[in-house]
N, C-alpha and C. Protein backbone atom coordinates (compact mmCIF):
# COMPACT_ATOMS: atom_id res chain seq x y z
N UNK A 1 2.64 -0.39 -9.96
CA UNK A 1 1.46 0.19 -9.39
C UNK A 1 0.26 -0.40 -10.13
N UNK A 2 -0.15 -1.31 -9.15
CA UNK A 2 -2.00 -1.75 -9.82
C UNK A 2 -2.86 -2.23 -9.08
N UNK A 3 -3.81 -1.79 -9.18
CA UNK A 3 -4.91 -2.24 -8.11
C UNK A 3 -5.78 -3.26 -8.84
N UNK A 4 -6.38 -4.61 -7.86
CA UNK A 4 -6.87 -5.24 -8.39
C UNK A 4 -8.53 -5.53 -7.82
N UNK A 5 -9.30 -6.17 -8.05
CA UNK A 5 -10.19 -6.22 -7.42
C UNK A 5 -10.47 -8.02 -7.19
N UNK A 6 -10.71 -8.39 -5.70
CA UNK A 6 -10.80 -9.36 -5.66
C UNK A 6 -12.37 -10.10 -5.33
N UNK A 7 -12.64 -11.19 -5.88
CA UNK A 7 -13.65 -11.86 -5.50
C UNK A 7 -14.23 -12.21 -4.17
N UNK A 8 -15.84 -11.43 -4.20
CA UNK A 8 -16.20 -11.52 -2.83
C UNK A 8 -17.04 -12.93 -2.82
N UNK A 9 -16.82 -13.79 -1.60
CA UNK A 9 -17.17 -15.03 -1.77
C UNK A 9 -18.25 -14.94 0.05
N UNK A 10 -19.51 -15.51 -0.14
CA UNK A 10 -20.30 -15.51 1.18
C UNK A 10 -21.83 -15.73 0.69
N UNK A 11 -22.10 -15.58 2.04
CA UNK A 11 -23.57 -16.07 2.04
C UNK A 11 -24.60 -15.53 2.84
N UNK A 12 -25.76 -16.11 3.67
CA UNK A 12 -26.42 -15.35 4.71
C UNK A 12 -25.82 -15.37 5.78
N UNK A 13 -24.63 -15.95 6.17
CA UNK A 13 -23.63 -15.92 7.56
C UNK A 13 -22.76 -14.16 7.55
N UNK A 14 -22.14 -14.23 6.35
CA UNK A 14 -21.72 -12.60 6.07
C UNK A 14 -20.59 -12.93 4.85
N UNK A 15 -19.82 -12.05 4.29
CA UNK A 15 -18.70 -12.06 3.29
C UNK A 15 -17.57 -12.30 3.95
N UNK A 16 -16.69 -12.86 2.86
CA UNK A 16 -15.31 -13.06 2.91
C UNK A 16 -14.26 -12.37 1.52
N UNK A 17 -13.14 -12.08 1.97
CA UNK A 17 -12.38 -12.34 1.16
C UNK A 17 -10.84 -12.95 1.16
N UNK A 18 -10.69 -14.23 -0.13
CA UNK A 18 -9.31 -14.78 0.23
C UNK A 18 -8.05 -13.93 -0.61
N UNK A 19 -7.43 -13.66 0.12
CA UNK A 19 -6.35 -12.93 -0.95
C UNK A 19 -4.37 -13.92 -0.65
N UNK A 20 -4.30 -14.58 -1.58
CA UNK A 20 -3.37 -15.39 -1.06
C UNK A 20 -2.03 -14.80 -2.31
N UNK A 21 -0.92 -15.06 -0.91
CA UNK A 21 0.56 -14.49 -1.85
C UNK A 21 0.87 -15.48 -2.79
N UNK A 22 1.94 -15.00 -3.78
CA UNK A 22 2.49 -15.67 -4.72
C UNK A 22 1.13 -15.97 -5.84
N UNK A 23 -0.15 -16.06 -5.21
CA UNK A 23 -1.04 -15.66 -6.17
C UNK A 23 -1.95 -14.86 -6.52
N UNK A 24 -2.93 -13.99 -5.75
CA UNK A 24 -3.38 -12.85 -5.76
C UNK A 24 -2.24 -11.66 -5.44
N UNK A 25 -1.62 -11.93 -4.73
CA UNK A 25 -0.40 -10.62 -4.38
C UNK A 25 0.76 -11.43 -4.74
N UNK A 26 1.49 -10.46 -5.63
CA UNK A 26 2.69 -11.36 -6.84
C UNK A 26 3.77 -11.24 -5.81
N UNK A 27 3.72 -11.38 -4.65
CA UNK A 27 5.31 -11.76 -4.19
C UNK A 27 4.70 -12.52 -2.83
N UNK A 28 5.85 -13.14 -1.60
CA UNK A 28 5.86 -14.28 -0.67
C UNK A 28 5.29 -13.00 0.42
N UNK A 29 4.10 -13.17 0.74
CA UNK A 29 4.04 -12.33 2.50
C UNK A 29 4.79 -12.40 3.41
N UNK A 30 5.79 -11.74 3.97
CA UNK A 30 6.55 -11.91 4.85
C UNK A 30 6.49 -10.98 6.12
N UNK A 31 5.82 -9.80 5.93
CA UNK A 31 5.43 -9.09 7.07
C UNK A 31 3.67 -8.75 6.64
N UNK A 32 2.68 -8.19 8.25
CA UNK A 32 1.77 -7.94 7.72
C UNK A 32 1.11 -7.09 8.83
N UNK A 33 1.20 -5.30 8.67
CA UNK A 33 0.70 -4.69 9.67
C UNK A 33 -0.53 -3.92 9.35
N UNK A 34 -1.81 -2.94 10.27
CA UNK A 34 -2.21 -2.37 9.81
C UNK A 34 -2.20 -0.86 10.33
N UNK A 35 -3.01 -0.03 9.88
CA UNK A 35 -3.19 1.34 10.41
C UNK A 35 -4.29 1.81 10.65
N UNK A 36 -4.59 2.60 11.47
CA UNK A 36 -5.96 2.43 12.03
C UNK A 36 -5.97 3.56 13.15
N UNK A 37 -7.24 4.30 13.65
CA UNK A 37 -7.26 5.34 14.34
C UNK A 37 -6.42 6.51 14.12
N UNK A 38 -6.04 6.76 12.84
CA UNK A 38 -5.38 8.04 12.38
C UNK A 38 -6.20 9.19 12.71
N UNK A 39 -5.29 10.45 12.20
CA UNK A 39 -5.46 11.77 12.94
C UNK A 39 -5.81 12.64 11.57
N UNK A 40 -6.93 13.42 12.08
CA UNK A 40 -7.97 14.03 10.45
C UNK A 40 -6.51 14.61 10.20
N UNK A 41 -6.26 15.02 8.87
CA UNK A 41 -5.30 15.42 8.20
C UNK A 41 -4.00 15.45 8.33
N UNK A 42 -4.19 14.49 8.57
CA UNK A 42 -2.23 14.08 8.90
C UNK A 42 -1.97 12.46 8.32
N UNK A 43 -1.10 13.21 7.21
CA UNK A 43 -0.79 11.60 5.94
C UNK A 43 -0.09 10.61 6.85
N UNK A 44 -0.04 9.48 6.15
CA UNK A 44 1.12 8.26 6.74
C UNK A 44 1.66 7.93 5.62
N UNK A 45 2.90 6.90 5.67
CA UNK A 45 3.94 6.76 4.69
C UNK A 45 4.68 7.49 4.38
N UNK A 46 4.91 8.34 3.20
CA UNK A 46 5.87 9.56 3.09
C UNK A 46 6.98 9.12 2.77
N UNK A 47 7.30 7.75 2.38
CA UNK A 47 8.14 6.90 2.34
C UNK A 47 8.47 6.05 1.07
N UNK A 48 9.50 5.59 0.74
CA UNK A 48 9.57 4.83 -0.25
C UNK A 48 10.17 3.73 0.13
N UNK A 49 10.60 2.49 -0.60
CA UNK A 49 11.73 1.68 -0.06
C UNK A 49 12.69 0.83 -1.27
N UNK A 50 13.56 0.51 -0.89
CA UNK A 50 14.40 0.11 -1.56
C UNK A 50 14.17 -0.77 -2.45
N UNK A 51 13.67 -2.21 -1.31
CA UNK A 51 13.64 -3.46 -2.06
C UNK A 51 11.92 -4.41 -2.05
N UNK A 52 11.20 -3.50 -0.83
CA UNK A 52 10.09 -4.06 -0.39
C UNK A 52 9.10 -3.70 -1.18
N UNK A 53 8.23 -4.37 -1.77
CA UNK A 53 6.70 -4.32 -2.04
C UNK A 53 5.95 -4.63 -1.20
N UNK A 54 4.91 -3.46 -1.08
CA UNK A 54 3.78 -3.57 -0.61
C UNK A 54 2.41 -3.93 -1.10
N UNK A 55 1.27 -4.02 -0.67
CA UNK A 55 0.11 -4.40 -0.80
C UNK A 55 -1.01 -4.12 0.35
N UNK A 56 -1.70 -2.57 -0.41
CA UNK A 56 -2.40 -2.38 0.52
C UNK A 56 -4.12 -2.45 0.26
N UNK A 57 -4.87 -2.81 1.29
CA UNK A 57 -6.71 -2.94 1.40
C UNK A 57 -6.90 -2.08 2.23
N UNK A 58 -8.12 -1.40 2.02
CA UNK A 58 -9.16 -0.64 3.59
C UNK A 58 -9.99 -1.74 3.84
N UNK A 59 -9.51 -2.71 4.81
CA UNK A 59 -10.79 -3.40 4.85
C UNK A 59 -11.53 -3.19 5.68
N UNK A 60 -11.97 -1.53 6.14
CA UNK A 60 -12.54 -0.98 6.50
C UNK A 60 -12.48 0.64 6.41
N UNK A 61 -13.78 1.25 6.10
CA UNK A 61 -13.63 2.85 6.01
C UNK A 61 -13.07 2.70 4.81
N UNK A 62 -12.06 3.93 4.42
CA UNK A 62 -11.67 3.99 2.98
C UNK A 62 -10.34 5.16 3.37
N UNK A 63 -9.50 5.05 2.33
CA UNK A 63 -8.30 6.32 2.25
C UNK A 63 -8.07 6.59 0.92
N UNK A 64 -7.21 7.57 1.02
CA UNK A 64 -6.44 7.96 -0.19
C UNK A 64 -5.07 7.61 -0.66
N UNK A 65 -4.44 6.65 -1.89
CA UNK A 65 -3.03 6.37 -1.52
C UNK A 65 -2.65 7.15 -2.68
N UNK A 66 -1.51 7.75 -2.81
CA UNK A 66 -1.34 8.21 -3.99
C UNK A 66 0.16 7.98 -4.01
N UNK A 67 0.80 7.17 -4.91
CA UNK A 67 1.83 6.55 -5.43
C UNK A 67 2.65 7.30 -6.68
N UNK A 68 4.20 7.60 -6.10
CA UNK A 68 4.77 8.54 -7.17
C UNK A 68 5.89 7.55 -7.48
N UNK A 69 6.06 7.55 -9.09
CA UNK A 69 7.23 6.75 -9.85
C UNK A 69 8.56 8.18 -9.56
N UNK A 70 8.80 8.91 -9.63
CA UNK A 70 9.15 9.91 -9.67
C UNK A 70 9.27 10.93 -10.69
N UNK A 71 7.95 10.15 -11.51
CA UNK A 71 8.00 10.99 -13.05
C UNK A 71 6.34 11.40 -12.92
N UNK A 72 5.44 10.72 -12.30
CA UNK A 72 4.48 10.74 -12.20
C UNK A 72 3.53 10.74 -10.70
N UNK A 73 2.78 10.81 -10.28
CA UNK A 73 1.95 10.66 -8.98
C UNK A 73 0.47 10.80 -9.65
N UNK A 74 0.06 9.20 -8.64
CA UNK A 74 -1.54 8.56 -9.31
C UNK A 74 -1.82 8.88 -7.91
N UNK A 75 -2.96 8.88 -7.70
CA UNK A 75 -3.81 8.64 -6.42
C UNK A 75 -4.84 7.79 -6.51
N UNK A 76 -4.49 6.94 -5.77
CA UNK A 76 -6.13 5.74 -5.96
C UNK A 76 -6.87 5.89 -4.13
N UNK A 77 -8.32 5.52 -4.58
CA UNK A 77 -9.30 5.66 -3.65
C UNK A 77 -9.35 4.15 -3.26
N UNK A 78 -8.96 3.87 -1.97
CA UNK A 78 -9.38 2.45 -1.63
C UNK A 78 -10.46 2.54 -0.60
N UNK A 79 -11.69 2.30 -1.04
CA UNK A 79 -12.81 2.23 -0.19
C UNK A 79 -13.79 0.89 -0.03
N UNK A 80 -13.23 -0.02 -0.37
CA UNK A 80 -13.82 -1.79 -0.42
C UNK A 80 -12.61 -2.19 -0.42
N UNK A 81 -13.20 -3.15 1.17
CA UNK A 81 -12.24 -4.52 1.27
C UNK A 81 -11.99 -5.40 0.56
N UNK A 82 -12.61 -5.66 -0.87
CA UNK A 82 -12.31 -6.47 -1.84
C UNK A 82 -11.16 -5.81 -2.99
N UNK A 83 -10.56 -4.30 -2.60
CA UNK A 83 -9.95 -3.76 -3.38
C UNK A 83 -8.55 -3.91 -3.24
N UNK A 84 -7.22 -3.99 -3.86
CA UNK A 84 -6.19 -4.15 -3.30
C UNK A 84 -4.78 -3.35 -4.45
N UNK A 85 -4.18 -2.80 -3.78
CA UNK A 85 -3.23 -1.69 -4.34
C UNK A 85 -1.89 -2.14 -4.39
N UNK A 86 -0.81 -2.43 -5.26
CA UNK A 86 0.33 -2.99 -5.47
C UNK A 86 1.27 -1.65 -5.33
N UNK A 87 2.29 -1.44 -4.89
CA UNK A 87 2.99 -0.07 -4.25
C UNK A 87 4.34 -1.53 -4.81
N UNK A 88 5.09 -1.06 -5.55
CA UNK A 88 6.38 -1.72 -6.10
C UNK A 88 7.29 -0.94 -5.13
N UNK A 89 8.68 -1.74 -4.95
CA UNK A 89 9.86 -0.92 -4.41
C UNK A 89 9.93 0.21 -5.28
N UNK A 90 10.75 1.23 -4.90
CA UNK A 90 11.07 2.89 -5.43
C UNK A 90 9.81 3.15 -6.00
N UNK A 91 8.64 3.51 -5.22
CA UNK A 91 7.57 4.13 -5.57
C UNK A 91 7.40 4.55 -4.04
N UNK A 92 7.42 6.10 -4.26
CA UNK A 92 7.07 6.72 -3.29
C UNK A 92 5.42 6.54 -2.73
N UNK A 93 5.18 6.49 -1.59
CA UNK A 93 3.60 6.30 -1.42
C UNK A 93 3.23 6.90 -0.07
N UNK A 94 2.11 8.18 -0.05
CA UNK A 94 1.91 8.11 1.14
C UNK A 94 0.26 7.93 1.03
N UNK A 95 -0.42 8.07 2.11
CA UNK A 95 -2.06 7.32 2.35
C UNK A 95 -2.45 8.69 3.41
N UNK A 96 -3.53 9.37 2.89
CA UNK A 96 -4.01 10.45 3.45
C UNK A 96 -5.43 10.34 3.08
N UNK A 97 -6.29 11.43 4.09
CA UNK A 97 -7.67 11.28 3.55
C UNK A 97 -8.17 10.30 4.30
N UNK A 98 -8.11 9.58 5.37
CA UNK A 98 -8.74 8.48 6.14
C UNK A 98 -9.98 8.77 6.81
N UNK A 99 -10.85 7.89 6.56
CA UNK A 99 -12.24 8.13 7.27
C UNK A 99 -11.57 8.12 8.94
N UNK A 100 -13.04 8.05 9.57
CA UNK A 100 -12.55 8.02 10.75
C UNK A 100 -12.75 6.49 11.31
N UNK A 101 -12.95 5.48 10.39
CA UNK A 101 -13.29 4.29 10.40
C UNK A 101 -12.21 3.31 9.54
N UNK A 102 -10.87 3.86 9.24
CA UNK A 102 -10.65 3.12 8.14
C UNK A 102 -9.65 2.50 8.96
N UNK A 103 -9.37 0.98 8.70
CA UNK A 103 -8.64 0.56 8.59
C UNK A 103 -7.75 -0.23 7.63
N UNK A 104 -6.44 0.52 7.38
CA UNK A 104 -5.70 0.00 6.66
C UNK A 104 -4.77 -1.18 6.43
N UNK A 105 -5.12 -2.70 6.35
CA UNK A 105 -4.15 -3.65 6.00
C UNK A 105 -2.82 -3.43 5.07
N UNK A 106 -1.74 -3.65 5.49
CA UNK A 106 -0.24 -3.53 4.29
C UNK A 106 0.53 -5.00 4.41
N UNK A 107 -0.12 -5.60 3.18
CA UNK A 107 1.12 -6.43 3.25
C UNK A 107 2.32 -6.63 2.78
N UNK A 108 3.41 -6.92 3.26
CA UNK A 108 4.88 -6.76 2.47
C UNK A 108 5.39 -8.00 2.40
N UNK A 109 6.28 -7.61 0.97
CA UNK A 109 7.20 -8.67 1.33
C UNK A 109 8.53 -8.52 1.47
N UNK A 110 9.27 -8.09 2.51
CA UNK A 110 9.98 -7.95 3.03
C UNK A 110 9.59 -8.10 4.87
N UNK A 111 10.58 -8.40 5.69
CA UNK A 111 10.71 -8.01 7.13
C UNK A 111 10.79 -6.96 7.33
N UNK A 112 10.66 -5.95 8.28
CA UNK A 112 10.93 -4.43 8.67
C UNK A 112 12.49 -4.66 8.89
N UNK A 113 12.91 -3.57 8.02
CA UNK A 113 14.90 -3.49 7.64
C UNK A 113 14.60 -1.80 7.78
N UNK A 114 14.71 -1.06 8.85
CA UNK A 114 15.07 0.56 9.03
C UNK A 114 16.00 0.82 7.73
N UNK A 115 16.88 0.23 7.16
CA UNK A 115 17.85 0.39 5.99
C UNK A 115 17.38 -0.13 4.50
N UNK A 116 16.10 -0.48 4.90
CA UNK A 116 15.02 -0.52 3.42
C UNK A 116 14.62 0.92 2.77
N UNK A 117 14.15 1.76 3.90
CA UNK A 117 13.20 2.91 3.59
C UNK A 117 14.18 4.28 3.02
N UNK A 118 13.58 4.60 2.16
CA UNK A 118 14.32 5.81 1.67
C UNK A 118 13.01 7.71 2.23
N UNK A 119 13.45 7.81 3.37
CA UNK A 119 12.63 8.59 3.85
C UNK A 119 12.40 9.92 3.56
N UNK A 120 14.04 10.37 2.69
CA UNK A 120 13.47 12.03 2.20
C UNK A 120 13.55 11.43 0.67
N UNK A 121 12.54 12.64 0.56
CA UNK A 121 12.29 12.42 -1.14
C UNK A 121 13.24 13.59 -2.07
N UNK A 122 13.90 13.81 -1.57
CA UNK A 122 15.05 14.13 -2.61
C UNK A 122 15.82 13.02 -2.91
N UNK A 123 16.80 12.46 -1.76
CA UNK A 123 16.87 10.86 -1.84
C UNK A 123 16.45 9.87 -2.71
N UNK A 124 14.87 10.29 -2.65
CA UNK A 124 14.38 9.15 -3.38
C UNK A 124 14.26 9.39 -4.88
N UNK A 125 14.52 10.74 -5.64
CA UNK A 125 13.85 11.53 -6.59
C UNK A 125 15.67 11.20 -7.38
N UNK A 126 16.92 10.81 -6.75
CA UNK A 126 18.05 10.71 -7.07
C UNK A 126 17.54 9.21 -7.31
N UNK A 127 17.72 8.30 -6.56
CA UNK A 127 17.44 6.87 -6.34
C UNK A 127 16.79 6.22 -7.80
N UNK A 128 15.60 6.91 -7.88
CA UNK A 128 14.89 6.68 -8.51
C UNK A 128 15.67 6.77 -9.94
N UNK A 129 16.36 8.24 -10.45
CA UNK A 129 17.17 8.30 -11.70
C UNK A 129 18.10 7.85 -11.96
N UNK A 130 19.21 7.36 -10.44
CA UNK A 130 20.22 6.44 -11.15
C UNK A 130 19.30 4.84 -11.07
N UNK A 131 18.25 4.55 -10.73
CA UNK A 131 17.89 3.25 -11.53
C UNK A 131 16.92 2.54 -12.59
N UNK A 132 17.04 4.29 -13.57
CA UNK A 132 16.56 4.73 -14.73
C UNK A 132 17.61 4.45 -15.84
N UNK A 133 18.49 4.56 -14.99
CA UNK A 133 19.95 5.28 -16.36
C UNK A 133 20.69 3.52 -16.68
């Protein structure tokens, strides 16, 4: 779990930002969806996964992600598109709190595998201790 902040690069045309895998985001991009037009108080994610890391931006609006090791739960504020959030495999994460403007980029590296995700968190709260021990 770390958020980084990346360099905004532009001019009088408008801003950019480059965020490239294997070097700003420590693993190969292999999938890349976003979220967007969510519903006032109703989280997304809720989820953990096995083997996939994620990488998430608002590069628009702003949310709340709050990321549990299963010993701990952080919550970070992503509200700049230059901001970017590292979600490791077996870290529970869900994203609540969405403007009504936000859109959320996730990039992974993994493909979507239904047999990645560990969806109840008891599950995951076991998971997590036998790959402690």
């Amino acid at each position: 779990m770390s958020i980084t902040t990346h360099r905004i690069l532009g001019d009088h045309r408008g801003q950019l930002v480059a965020i490239e895998g294997q070097q700003d985001v420590p693993f190969e991009v292999k999938r890349v969806f976003y979220i967007y037009g969510t519903q006032p108080d109703v989280p997304r994610g809720q989820h953990s996964h096995h083997q996939t890391r994620q990488y998430l931006i608002a590069v628009n609006g702003s949310c709340k992600v709050t990321l549990d090791d299963g010993k701990q739960k952080v919550t970070y504020d992503l509200n700049q598109p230059n901001i970017g959030l590292l979600q490791d495999a077996l870290i529970w994460g869900s994203m609540h709190d969405f403007t009504p403007d936000c859109v959320l980029l996730v990039l992974a590296s993994e493909h979507y595998d239904e047999a990645d995700y560990i969806r109840d968190y008891e599950d995951f709260l076991k998971e997590t201790k036998n790959a402690n021990q």
